[in-house]
C-alpha atoms as a PDB file:
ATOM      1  CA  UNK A   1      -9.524  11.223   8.934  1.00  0.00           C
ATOM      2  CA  UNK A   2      -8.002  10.263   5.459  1.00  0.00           C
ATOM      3  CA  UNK A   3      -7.624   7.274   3.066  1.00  0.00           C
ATOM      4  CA  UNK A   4      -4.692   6.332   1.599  1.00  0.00           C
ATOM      5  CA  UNK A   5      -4.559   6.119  -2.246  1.00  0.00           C
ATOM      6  CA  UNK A   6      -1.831   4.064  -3.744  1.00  0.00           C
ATOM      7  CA  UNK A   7      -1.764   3.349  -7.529  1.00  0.00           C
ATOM      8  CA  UNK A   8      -0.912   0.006  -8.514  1.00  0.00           C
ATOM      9  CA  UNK A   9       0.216  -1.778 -11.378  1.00  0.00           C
ATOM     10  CA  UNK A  10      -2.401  -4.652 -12.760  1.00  0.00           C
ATOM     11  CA  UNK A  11      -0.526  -7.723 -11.960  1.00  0.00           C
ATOM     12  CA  UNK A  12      -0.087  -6.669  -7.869  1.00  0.00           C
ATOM     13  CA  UNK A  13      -3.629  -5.017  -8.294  1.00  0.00           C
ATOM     14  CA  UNK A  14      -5.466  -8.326  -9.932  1.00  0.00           C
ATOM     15  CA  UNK A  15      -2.921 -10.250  -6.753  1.00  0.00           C
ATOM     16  CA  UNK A  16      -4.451  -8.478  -3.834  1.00  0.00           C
ATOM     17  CA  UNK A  17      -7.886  -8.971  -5.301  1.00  0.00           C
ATOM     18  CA  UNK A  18      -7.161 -12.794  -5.447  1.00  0.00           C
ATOM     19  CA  UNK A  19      -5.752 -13.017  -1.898  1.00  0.00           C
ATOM     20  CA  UNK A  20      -2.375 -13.984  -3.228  1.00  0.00           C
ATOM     21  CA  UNK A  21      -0.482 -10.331  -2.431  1.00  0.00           C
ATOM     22  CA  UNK A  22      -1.195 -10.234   1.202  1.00  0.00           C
ATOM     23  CA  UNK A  23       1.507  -6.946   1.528  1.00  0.00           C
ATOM     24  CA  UNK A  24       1.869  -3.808  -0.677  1.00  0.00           C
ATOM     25  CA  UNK A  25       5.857  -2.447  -0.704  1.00  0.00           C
ATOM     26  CA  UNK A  26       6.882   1.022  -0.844  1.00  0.00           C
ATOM     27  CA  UNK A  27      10.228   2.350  -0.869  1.00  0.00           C
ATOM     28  CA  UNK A  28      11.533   3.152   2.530  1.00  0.00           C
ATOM     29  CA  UNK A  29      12.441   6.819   1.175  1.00  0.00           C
ATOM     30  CA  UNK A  30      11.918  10.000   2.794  1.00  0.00           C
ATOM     31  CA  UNK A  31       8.693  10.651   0.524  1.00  0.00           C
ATOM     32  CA  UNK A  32       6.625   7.287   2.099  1.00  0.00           C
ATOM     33  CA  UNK A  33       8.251   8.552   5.521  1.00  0.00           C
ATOM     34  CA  UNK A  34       6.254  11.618   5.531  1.00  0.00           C
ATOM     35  CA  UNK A  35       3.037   9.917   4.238  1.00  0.00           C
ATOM     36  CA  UNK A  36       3.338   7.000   6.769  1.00  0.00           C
ATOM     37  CA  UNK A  37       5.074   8.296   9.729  1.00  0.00           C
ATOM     38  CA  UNK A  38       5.030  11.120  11.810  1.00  0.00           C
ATOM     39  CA  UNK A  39       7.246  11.815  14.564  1.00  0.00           C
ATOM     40  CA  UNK A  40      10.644  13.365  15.175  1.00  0.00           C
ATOM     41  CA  UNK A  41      13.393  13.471  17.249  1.00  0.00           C
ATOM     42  CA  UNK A  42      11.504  12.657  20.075  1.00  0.00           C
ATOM     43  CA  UNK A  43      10.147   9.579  18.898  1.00  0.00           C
ATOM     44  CA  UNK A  44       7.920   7.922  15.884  1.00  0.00           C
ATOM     45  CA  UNK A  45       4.058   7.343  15.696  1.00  0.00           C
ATOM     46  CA  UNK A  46       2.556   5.291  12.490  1.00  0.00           C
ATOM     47  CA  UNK A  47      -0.015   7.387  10.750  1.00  0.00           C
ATOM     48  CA  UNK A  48      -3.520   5.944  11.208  1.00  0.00           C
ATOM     49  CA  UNK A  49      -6.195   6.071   8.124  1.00  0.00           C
ATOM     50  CA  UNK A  50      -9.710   5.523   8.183  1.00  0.00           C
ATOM     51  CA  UNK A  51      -8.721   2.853   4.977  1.00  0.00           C
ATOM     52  CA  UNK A  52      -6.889   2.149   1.755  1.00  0.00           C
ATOM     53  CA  UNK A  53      -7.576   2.711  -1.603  1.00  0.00           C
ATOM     54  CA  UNK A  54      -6.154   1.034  -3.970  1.00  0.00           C
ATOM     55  CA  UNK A  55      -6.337   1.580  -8.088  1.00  0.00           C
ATOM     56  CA  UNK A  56      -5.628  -0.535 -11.010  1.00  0.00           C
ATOM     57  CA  UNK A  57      -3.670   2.305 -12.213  1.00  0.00           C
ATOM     58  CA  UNK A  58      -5.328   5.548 -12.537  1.00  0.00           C
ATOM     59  CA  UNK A  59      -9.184   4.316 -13.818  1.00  0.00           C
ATOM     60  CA  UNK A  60     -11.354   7.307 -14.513  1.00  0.00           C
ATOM     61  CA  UNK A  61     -13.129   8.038 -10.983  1.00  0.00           C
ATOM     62  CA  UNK A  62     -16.074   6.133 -12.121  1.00  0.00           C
ATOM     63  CA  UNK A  63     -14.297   2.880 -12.987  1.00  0.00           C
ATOM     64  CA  UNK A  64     -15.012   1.283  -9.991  1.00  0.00           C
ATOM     65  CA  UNK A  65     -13.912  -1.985 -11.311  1.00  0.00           C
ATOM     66  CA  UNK A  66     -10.349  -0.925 -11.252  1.00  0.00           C
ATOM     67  CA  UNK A  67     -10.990   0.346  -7.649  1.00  0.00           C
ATOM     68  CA  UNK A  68     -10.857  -1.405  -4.394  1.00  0.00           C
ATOM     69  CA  UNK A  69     -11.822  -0.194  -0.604  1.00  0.00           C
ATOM     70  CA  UNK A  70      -9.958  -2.167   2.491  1.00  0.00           C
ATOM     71  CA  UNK A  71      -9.724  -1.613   6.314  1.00  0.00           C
ATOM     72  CA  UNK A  72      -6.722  -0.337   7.518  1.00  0.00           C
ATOM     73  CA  UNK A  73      -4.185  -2.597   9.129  1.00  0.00           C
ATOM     74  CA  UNK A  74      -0.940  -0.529   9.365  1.00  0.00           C
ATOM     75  CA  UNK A  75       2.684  -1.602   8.423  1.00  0.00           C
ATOM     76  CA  UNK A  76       5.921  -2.600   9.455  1.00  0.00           C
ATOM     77  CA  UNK A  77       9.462  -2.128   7.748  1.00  0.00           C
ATOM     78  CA  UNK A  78      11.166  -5.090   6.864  1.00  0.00           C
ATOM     79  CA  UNK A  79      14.248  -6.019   4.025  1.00  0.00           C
ATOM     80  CA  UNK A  80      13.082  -7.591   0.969  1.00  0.00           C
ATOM     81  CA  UNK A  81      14.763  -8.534  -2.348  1.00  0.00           C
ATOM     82  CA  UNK A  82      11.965  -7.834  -5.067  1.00  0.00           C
ATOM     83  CA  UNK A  83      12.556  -7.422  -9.023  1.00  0.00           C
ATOM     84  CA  UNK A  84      10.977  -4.488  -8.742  1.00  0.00           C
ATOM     85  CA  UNK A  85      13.610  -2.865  -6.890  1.00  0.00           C
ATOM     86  CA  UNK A  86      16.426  -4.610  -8.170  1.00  0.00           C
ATOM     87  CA  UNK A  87      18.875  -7.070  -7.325  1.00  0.00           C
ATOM     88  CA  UNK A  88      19.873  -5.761  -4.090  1.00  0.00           C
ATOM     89  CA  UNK A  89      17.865  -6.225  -0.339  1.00  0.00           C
ATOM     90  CA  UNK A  90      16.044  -2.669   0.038  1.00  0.00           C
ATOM     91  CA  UNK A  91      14.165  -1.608   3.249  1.00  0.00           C
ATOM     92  CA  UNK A  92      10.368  -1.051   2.596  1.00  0.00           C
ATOM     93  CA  UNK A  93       7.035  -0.057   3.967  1.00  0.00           C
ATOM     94  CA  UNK A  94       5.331  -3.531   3.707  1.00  0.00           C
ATOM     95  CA  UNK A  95       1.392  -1.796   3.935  1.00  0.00           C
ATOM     96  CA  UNK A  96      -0.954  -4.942   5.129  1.00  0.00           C
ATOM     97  CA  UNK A  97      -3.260  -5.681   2.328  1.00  0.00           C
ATOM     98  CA  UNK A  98      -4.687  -9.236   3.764  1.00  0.00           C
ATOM     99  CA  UNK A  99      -8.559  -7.968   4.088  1.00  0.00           C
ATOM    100  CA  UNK A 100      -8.955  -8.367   0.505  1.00  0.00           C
ATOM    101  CA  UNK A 101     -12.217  -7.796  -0.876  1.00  0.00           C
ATOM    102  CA  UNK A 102     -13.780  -7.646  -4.500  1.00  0.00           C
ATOM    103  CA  UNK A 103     -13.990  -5.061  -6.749  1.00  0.00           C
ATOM    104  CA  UNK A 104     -17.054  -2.651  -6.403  1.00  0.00           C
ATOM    105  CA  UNK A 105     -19.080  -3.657  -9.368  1.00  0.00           C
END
């Protein structure tokens, strides 16, 4: 199976590591659709990874201090109102995040 990779800005990256983020939001669009879902008309299976990277923006692929390695734990959709996407309620992929663990030194 596969990993999912998601770059992150510093502030939600150095949040995760802390404990404090416990979710990671992604757009409810039709590009995190096809990387989270798959299914059609006949009905709609969450993808399953074997775990989730997740980067302090793009370090160089030794960096492994900007670099983190959870378990995966799925997500659900939900509404949120976030200043990252604006004023309005959006529906997003909230990915769980809550197995937080250090940064491989």
């Amino acid at each position: 199976m596969t990993k999912l990779h998601l770059a992150l800005k510093a502030e939600y990256f150095d949040a995760i590591c802390d404990g404090t983020k416990p979710e990671e939001y992604r757009l409810a669009n039709a590009f995190w659709k096809k990387r989270l879902i798959v299914g059609g008309e006949r009905g709609i299976l969450h993808r399953s990874f074997d775990g989730i990277v997740l980067t302090k923006g793009y370090p160089k692929r030794d960096d492994q201090s900007r670099r983190i390695e959870l378990p995966w734990r799925g997500f659900i959709r939900k509404t949120i109102t976030h200043p990252h996407f604006g004023a309005d309620p959006v529906e997003v992929y909230a990915i769980d995040v809550s197995a937080t663990k250090e940064p491989t030194p």
